[in-house]
Structure formats: C-alpha cells, structure tokens
C-alpha atoms as a PDB file:
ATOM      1  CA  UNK A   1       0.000   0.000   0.000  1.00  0.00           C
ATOM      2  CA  UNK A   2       1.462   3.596  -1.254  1.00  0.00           C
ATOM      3  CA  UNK A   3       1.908   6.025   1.712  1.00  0.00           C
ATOM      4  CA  UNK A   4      -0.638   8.690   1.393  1.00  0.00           C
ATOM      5  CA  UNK A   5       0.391  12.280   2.350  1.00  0.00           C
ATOM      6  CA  UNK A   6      -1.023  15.889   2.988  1.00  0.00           C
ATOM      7  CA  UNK A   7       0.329  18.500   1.345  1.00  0.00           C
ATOM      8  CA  UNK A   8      -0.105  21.827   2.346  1.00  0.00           C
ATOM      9  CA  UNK A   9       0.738  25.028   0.101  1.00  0.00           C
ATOM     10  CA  UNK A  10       3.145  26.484   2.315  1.00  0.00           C
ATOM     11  CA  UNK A  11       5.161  23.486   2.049  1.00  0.00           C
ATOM     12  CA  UNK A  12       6.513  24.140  -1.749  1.00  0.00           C
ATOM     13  CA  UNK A  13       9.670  25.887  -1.208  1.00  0.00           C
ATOM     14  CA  UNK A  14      10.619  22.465   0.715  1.00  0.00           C
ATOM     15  CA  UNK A  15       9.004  20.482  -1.792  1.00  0.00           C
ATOM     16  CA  UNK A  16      10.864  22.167  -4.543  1.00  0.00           C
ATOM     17  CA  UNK A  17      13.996  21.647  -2.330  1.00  0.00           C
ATOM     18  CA  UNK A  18      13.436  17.993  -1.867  1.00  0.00           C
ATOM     19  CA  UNK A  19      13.065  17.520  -5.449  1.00  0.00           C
ATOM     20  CA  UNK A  20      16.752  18.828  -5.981  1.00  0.00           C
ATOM     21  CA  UNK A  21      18.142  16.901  -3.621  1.00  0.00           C
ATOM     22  CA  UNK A  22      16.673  14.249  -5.339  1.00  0.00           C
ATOM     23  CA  UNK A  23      18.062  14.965  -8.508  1.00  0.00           C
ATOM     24  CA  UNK A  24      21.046  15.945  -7.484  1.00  0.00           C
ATOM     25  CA  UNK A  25      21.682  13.220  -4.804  1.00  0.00           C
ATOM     26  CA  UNK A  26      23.345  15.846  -2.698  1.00  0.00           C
ATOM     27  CA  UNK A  27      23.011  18.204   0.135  1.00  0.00           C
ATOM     28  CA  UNK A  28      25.733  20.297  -0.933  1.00  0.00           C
ATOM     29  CA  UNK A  29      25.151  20.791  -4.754  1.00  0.00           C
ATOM     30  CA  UNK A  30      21.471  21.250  -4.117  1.00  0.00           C
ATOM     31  CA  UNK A  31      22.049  23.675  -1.819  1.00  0.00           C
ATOM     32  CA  UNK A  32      24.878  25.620  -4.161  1.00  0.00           C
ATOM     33  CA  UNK A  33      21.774  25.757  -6.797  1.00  0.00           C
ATOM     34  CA  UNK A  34      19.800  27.080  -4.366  1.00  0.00           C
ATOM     35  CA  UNK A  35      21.892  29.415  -3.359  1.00  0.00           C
ATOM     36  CA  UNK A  36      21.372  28.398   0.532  1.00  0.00           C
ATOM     37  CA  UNK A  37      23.933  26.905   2.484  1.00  0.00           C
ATOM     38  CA  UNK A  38      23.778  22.956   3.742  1.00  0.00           C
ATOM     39  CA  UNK A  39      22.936  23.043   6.992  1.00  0.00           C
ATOM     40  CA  UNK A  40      20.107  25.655   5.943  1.00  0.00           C
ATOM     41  CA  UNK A  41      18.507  23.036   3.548  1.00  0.00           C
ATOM     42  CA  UNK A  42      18.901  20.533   6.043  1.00  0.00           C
ATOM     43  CA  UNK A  43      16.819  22.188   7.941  1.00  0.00           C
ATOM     44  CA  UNK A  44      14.360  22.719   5.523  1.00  0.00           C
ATOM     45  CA  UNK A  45      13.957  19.218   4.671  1.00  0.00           C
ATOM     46  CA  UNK A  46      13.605  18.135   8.558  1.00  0.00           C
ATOM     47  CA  UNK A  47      10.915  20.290   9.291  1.00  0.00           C
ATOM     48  CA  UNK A  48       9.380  19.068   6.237  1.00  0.00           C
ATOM     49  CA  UNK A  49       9.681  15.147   7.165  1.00  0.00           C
ATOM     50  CA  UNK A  50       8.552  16.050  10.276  1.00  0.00           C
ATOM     51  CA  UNK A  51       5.169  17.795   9.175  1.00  0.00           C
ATOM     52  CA  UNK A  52       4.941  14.847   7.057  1.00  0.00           C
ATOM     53  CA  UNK A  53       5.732  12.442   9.789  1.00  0.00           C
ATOM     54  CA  UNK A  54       8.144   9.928   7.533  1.00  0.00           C
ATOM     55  CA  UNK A  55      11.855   9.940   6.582  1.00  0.00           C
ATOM     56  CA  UNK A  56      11.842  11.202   2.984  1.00  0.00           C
ATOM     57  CA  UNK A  57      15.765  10.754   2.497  1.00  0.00           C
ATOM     58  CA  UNK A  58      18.546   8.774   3.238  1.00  0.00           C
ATOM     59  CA  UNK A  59      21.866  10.435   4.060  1.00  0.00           C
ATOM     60  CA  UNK A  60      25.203   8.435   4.582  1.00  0.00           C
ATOM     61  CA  UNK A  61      28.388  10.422   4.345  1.00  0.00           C
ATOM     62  CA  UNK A  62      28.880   9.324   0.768  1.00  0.00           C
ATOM     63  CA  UNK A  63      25.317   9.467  -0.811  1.00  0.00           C
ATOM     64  CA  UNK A  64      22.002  10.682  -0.205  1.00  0.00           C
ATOM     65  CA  UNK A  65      19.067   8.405  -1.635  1.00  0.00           C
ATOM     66  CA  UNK A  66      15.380   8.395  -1.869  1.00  0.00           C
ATOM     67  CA  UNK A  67      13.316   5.898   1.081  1.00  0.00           C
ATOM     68  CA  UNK A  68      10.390   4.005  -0.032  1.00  0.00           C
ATOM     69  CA  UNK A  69       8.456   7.375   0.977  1.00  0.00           C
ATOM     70  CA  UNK A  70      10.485   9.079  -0.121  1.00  0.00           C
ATOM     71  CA  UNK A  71       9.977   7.869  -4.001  1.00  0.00           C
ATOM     72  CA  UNK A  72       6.449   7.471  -3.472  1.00  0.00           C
ATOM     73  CA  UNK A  73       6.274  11.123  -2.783  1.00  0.00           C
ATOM     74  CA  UNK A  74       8.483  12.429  -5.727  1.00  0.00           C
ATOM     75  CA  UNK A  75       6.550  10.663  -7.976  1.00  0.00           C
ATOM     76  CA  UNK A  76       3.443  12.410  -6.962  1.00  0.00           C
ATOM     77  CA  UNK A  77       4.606  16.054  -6.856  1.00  0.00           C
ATOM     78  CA  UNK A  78       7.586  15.589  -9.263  1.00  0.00           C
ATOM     79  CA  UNK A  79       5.178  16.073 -12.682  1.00  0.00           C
ATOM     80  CA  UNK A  80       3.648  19.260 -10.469  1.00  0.00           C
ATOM     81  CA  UNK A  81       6.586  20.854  -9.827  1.00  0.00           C
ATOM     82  CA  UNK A  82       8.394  20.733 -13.415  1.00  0.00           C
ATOM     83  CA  UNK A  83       4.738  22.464 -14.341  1.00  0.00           C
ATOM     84  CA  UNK A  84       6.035  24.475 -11.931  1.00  0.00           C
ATOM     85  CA  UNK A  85       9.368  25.439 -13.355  1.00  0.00           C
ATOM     86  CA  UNK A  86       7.896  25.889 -17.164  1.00  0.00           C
ATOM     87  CA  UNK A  87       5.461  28.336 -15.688  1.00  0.00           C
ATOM     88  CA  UNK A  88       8.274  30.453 -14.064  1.00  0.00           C
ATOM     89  CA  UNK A  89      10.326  30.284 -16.786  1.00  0.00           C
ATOM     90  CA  UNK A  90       7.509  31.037 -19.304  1.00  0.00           C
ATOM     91  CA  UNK A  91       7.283  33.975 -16.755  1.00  0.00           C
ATOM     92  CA  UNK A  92      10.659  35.155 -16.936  1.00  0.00           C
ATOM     93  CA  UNK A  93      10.699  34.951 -20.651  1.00  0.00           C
ATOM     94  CA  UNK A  94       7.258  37.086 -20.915  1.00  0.00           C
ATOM     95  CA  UNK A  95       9.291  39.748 -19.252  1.00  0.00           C
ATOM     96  CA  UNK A  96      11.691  39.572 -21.625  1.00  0.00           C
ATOM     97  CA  UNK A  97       9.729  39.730 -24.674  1.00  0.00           C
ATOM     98  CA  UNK A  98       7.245  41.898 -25.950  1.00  0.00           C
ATOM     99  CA  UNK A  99       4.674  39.049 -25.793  1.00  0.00           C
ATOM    100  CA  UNK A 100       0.728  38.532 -24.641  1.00  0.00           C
ATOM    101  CA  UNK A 101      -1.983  40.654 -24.177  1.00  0.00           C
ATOM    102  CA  UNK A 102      -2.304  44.435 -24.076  1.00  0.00           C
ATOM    103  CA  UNK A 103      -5.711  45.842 -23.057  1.00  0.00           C
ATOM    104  CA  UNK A 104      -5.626  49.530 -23.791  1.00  0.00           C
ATOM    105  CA  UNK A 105      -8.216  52.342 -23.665  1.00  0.00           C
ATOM    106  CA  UNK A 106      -9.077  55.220 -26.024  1.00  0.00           C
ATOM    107  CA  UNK A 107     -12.088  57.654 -26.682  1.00  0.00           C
ATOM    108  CA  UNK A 108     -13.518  56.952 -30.105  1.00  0.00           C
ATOM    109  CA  UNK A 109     -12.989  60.393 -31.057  1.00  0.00           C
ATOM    110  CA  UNK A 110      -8.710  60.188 -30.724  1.00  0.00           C
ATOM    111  CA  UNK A 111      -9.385  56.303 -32.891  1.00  0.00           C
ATOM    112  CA  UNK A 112      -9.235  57.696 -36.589  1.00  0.00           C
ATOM    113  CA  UNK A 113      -5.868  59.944 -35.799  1.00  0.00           C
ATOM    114  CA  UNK A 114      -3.763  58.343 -32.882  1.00  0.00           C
ATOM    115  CA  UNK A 115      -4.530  54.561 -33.749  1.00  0.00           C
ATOM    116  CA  UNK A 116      -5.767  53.358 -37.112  1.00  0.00           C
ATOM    117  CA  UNK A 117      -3.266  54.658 -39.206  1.00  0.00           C
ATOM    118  CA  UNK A 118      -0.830  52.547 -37.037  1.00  0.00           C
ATOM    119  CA  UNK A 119      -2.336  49.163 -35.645  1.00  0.00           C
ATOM    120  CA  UNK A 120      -1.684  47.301 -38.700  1.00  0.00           C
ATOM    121  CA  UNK A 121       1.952  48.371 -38.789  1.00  0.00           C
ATOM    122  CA  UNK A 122       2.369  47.619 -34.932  1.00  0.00           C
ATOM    123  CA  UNK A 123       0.517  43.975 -34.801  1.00  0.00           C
ATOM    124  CA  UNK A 124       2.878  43.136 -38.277  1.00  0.00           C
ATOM    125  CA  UNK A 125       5.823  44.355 -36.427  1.00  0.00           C
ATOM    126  CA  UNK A 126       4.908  42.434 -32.900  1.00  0.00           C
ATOM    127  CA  UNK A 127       2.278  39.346 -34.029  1.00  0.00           C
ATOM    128  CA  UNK A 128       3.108  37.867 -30.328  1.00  0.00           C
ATOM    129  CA  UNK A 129       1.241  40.804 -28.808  1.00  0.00           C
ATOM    130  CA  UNK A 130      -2.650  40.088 -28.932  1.00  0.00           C
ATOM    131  CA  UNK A 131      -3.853  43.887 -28.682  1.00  0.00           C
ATOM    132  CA  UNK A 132      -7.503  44.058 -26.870  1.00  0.00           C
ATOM    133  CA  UNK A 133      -8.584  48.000 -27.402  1.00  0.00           C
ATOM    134  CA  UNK A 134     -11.513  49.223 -25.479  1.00  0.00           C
ATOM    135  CA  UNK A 135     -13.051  52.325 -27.020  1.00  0.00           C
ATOM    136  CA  UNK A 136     -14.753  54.532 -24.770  1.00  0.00           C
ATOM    137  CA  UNK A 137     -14.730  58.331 -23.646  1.00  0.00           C
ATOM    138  CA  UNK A 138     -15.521  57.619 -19.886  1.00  0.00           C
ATOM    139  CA  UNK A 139     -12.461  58.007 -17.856  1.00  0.00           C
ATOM    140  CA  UNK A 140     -11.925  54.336 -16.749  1.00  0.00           C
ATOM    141  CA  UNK A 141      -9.913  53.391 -13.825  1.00  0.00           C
ATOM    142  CA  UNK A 142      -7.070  51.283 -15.180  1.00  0.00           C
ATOM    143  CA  UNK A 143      -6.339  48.903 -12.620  1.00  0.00           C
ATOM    144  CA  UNK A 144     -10.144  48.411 -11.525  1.00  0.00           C
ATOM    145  CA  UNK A 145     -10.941  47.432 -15.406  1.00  0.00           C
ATOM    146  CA  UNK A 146      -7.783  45.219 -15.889  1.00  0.00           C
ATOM    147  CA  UNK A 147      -6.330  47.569 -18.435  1.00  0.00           C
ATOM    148  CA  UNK A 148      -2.902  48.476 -19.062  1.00  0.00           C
ATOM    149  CA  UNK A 149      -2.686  51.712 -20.102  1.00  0.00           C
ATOM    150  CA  UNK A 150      -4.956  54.402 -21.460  1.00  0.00           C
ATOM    151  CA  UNK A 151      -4.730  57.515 -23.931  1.00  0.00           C
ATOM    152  CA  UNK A 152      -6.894  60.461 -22.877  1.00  0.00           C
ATOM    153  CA  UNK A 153      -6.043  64.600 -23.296  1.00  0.00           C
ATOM    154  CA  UNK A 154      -3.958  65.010 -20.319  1.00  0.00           C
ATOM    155  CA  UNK A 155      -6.858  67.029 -18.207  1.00  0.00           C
ATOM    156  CA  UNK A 156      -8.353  64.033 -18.421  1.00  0.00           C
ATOM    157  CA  UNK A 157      -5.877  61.156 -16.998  1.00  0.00           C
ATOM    158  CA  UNK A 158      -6.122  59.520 -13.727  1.00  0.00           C
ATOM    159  CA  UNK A 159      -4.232  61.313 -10.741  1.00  0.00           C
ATOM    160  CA  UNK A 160      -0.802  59.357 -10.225  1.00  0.00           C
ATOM    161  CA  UNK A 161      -0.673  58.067 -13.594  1.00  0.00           C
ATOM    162  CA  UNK A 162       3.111  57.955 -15.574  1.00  0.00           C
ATOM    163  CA  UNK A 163       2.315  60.067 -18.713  1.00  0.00           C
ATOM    164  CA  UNK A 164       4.080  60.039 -22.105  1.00  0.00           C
ATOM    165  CA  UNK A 165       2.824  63.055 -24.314  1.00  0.00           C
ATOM    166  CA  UNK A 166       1.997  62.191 -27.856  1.00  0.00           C
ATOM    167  CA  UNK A 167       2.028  64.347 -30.582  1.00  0.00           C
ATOM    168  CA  UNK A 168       2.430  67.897 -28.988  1.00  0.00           C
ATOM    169  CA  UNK A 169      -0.755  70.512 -28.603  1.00  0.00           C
ATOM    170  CA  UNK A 170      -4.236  69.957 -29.642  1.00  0.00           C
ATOM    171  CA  UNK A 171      -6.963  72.081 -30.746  1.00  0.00           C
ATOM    172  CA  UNK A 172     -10.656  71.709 -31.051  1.00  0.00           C
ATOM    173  CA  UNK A 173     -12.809  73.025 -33.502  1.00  0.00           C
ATOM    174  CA  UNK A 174     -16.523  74.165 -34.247  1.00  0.00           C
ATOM    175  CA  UNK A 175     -17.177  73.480 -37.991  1.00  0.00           C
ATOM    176  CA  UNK A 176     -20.397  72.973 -40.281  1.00  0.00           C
ATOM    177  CA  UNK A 177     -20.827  72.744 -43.973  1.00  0.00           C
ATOM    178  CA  UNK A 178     -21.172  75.500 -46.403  1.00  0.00           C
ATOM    179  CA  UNK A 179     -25.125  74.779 -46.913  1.00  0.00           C
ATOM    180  CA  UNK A 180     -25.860  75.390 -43.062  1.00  0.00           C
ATOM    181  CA  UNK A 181     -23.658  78.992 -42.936  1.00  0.00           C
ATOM    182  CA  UNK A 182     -25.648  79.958 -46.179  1.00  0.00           C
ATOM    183  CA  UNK A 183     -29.224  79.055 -44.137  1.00  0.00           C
ATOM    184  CA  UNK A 184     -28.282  79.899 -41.083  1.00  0.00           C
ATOM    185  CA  UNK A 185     -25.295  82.961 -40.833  1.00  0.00           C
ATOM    186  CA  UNK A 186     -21.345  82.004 -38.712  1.00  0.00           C
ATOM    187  CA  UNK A 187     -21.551  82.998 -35.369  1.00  0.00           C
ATOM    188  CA  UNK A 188     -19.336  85.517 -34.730  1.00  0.00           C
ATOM    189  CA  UNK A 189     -18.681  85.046 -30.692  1.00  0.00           C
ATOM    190  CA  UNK A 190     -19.597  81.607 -28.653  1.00  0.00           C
ATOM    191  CA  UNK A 191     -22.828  83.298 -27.253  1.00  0.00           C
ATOM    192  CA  UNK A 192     -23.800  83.267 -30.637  1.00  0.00           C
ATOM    193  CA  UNK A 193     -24.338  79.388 -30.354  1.00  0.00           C
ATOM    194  CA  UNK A 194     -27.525  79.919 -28.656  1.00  0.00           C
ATOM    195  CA  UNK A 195     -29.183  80.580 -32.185  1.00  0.00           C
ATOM    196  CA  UNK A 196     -27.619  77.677 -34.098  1.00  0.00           C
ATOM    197  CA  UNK A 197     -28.411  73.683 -33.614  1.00  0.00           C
ATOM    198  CA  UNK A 198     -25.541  72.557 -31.813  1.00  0.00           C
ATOM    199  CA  UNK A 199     -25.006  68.865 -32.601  1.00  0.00           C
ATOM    200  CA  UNK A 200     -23.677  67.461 -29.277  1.00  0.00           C
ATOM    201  CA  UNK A 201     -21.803  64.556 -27.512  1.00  0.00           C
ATOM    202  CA  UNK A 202     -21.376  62.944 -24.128  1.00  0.00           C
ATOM    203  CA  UNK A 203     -18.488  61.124 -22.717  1.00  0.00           C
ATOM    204  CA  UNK A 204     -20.712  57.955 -22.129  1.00  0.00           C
ATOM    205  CA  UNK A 205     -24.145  56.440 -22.380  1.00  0.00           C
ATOM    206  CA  UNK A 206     -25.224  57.837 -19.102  1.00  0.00           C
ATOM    207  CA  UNK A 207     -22.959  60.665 -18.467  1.00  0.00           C
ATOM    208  CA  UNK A 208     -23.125  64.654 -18.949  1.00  0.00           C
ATOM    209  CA  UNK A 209     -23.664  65.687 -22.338  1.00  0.00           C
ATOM    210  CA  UNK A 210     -20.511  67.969 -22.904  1.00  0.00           C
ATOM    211  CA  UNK A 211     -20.538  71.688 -22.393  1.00  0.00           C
ATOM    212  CA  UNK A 212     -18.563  73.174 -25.523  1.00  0.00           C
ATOM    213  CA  UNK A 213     -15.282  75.029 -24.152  1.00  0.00           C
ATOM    214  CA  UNK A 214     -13.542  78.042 -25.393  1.00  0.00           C
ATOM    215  CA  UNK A 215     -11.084  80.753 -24.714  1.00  0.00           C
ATOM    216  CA  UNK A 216     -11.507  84.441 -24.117  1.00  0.00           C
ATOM    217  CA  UNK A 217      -8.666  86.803 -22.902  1.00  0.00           C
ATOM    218  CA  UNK A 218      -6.568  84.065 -21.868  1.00  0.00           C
ATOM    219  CA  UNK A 219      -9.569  82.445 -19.236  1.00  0.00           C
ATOM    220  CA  UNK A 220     -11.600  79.130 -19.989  1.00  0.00           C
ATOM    221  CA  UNK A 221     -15.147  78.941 -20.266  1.00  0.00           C
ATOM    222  CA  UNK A 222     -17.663  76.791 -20.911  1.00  0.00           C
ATOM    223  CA  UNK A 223     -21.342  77.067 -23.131  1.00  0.00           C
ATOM    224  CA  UNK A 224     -24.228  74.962 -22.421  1.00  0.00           C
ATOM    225  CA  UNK A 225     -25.325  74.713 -26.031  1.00  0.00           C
ATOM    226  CA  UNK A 226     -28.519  73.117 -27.868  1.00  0.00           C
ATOM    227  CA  UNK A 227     -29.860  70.596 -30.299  1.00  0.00           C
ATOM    228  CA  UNK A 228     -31.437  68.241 -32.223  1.00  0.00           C
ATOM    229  CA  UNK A 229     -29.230  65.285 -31.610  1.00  0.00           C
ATOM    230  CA  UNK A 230     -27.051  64.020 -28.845  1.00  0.00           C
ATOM    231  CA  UNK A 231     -24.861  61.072 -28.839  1.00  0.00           C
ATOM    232  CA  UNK A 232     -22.044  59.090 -27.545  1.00  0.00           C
ATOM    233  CA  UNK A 233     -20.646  58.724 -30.304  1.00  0.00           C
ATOM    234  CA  UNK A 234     -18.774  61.397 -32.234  1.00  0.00           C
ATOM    235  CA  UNK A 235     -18.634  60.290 -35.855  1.00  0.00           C
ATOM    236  CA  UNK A 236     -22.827  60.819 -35.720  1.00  0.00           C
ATOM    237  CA  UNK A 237     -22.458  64.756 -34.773  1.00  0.00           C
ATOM    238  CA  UNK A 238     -19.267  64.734 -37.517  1.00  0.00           C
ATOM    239  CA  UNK A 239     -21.852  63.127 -40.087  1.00  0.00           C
ATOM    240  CA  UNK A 240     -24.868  65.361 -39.365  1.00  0.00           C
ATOM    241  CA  UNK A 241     -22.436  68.502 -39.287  1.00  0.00           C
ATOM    242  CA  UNK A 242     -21.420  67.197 -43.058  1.00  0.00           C
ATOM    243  CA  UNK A 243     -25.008  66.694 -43.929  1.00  0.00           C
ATOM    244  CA  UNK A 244     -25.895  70.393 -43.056  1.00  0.00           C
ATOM    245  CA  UNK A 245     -27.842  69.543 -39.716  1.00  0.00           C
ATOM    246  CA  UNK A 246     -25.728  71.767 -37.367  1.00  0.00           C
ATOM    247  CA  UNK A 247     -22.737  72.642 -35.822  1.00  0.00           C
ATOM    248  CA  UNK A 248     -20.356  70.391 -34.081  1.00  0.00           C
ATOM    249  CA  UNK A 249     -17.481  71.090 -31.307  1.00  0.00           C
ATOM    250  CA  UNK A 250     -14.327  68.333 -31.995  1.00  0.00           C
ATOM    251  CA  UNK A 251     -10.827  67.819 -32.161  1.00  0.00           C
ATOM    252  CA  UNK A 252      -9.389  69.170 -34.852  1.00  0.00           C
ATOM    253  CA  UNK A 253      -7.623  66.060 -36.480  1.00  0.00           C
ATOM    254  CA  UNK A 254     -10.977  64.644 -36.571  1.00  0.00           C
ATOM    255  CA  UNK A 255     -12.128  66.908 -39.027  1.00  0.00           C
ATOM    256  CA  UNK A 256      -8.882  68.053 -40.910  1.00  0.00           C
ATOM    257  CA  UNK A 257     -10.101  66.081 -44.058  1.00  0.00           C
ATOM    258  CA  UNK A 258     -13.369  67.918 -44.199  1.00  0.00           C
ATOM    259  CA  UNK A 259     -12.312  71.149 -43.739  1.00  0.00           C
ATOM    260  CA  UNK A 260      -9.243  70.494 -46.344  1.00  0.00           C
ATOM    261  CA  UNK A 261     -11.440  69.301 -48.673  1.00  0.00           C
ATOM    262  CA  UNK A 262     -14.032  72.097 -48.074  1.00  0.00           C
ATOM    263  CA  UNK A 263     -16.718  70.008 -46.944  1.00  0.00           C
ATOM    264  CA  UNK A 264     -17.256  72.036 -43.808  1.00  0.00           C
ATOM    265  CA  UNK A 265     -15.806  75.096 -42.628  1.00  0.00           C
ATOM    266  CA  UNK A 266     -14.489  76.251 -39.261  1.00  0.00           C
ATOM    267  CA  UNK A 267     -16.133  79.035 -37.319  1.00  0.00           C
ATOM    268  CA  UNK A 268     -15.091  81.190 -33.802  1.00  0.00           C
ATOM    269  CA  UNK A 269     -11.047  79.949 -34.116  1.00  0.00           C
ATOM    270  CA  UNK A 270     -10.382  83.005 -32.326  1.00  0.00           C
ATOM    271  CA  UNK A 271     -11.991  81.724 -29.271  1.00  0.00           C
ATOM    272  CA  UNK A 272     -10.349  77.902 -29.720  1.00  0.00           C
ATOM    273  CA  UNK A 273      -6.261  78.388 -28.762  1.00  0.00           C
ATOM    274  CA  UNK A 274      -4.067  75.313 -28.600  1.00  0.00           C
ATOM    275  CA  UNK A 275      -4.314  73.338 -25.452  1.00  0.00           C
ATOM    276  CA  UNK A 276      -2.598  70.099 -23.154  1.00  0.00           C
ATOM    277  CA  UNK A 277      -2.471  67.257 -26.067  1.00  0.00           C
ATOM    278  CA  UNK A 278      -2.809  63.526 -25.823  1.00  0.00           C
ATOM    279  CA  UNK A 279      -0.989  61.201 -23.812  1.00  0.00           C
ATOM    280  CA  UNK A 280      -0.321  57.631 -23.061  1.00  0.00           C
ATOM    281  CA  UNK A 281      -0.566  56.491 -19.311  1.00  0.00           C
ATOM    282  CA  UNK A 282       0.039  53.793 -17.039  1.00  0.00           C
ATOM    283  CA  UNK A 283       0.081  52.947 -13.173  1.00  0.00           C
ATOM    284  CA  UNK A 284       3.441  52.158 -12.257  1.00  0.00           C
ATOM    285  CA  UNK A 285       7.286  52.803 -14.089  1.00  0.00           C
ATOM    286  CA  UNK A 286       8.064  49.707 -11.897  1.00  0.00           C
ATOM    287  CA  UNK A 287       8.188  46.326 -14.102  1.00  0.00           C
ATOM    288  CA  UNK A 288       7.167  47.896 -17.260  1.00  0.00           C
ATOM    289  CA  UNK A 289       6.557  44.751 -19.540  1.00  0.00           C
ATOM    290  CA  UNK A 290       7.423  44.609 -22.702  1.00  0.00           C
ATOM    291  CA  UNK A 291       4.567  44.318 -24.651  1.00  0.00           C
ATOM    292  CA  UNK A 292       3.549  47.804 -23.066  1.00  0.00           C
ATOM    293  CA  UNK A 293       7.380  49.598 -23.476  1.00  0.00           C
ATOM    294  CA  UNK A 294       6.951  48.634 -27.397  1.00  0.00           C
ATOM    295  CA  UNK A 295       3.650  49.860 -28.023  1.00  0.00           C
ATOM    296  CA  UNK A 296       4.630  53.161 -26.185  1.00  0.00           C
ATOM    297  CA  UNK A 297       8.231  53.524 -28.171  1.00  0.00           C
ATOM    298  CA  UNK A 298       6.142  52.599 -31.501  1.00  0.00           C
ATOM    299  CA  UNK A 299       3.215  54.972 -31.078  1.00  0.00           C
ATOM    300  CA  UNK A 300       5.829  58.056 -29.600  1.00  0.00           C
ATOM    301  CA  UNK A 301       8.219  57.064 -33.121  1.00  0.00           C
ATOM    302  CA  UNK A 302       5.016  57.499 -35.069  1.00  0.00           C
ATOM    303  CA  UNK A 303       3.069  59.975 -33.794  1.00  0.00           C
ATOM    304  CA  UNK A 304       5.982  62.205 -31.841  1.00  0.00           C
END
C-alpha cells in the first residue's frame, strides 16, 4: 500500500527543495543551486519530514538516496513541480519579450488619428502581442478594469498616472458645412451658439452631455449649447455637421479632411487656442513589460 500524504501550500519551497536533492543526490550541490547553504537546507527538509511524519531521504556520508516514501512522494509532486518550473520560466521569458496581451483604452474620437493609421503596422511588427482596445470616452480606472494603459487629453488622466505626451498641442474646432452657414449665418462670438443647432456629444451612455469650451482673454469657459441630436458617439455629430444639420465642437484632427477638402468650414477659431495634447498612461514605471514599453516607443516614433 502507497503512503498517502497531505500537502499543504506552504510546504513548496521544501518540496521544490526535496526535489533537488533528489536529482542531485546531494546536500551540498542542491544547496549551491539554491543558493542556501547545507545546513540551511537541512533544515528545511527536517521540518518538512517532520510535518509529514516519515523519513523522505537517506543520508550516509557518501550518498544521499530516496526511502520508499520518499519515491512514493516524488513521484506524486515531481510532474507538479516541473509544471512548476515551465510556468516560471515562461514567466521570466514574458518579461523579456514583448509578448501577450495588451488591453488599452481610447475615446472613439482620438481612434481615426492616434490609432488606425498605425495598428496594422504595430501587430505586423509584434504578431506575439494580442492587442484588446476598449473604445470609450468615460475616464476608466485602469487597474479596476484590468487595463494596461490608457490615452486620454492630459486634463483628463487619472491622478498618479506615468504620462508620455503624444504628438504635442491639440486644438478643437466648431465646424459645419457651407449649406448650413448659407441658411443659417457664422456665429461671430460663442454666445452666438444659442441661435444655431448645436449637434452634441457625451463622454458615455449615461454621463453629462458635454458643455462646448472656449477661450476668451486668456480664461476658460464653458457654453451649455442646444440641439437636435445628442450622442455618444462622435462620428454621428461629424456626419450630421457634413449633412448640413448643425454645428459640431471636436478635435481638430478629426475633421482636418473635411475642412481640407471644403466640406465644412471652421467658425469662432479666435476663441479655440491650442491646449494640453494627448498622452499615453500607465500605473506604475516599476516592471514595465514589454509588450507595453513597445507599443509606447512605436506609437511616440510614429506619432511624436
């Protein structure tokens, strides 16, 4: 009949030493591995014989061999604890490679200008990373949500966060089509906006619809404007504005194509200044791994 045994899981450092010993057939290499000294391990493997309650080695001045128990028990754990080893070692190697998954979070309106133009060029260049990109313009709390990092406008990061800036200054814009203007006039100062349809946005599904901001004299203010349509989404307001529905307050990349190509036309830029620009962030500059470090390099390379 097999000796049974209880194993608890404080008891795997020992376990892990007895299996070296083992191996090894010796106190003294197994403890040079270990980077313990002798008399240390043969401590270790007392008090684990005696939680036990059997003789799990046997030691001669020459040798040190396995008892019936002893082999019994090794041939229980042993399988376990190589898992074990590969697991740590897989470990070690993930830290060394940019490798797994990277859950990151954007607002949809920064999608078209800080990350399309690049993801095919970054999963090409890294096809070990499996990149899992939340969209959404609520400001998440990274570690709560599982995420790794985040890009928001830096008034809108998480306190204690390590920030990289990406692309410099940012500026928002109020733009509409040519066909609205000719209906409907330009407004000439942001009070003005309380005679025009103001197509407008909120940060989520159940948060504050967004009061459009602008600058006067060097001081910050903010409009409550209003509308005919409201979403969470900003490429609906973008689309209306194009169709000659209204107005819309965005970032400026968003709707460089449009106003390039004419398609709508900017209005009150005096009142609209440069402001704090995008950045990526992250909780901790301590064991940055390197699926994150690459993605930050790549995106800083390409975007500046």
């Amino acid at each position: 009949m097999k000796p049974s045994f209880t194993i608890e899981a404080g008891q795997l450092p020992a376990l892990l030493a007895f299996s070296r010993i083992a191996e090894l057939g010796s106190f003294t290499r197994a403890a040079r591995e270990l980077e313990v000294s002798p008399s240390a391990l043969s401590q270790t493997i007392r008090a684990l014989e005696t939680r036990i309650g059997v003789r799990l080695l046997n030691r001669t001045t020459r040798r040190v061999g396995l008892t019936e128990a002893g082999a019994a028990l090794l041939a229980r754990v042993g399988p376990a604890l190589l898992d074990i080893d590969a697991a740590v070692d897989d470990a070690r190697q993930s830290r060394e490679r940019p490798a797994g998954t990277l859950r990151i979070t954007l607002p949809q309106v920064m999608l078209p200008a800080l990350l399309e133009p690049h993801l095919a060029d970054f999963l090409r260049a890294y096809p070990e990373i499996r990149l899992d990109v939340v969209v959404d313009s609520s400001l998440n709390d990274l570690v709560a949500d599982g995420l790794d990092a985040g890009i928001r406008l830096g008034e809108k990061m998480q306190l204690d966060m390590i920030a990289l800036p990406l692309g410099g200054p940012q500026r928002s814009v109020v733009v509409g089509s040519p066909a609205y203007f000719a209906r409907r006039g330009k407004p000439k100062h942001p009070r003005d906006l309380q005679a025009h349809n103001c197509l407008r946005s909120r940060f989520s599904a159940a948060g504050a619809i967004y009061r459009w901001e602008f600058c006067e004299r060097g001081r910050w203010f903010e409009i409550g404007v209003e509308g005919n349509l409201i979403s969470n989404d900003s490429s609906l307001g973008l689309g209306a504005a194009l169709a000659g529905i209204g107005l819309v307050h965005t970032m400026e990349p968003r709707a460089r194509e449009h106003l390039d190509s004419g398609a709508l036309v900017s209005v009150l830029d005096d009142y609209l200044p440069p402001y704090d620009g995008f950045y990526l962030y992250y909780p901790s500059r301590a064991q940055l791994a390197p699926k994150l470090r690459v993605f930050a390099d790549f995106l800083r390379e390409r975007i500046g």
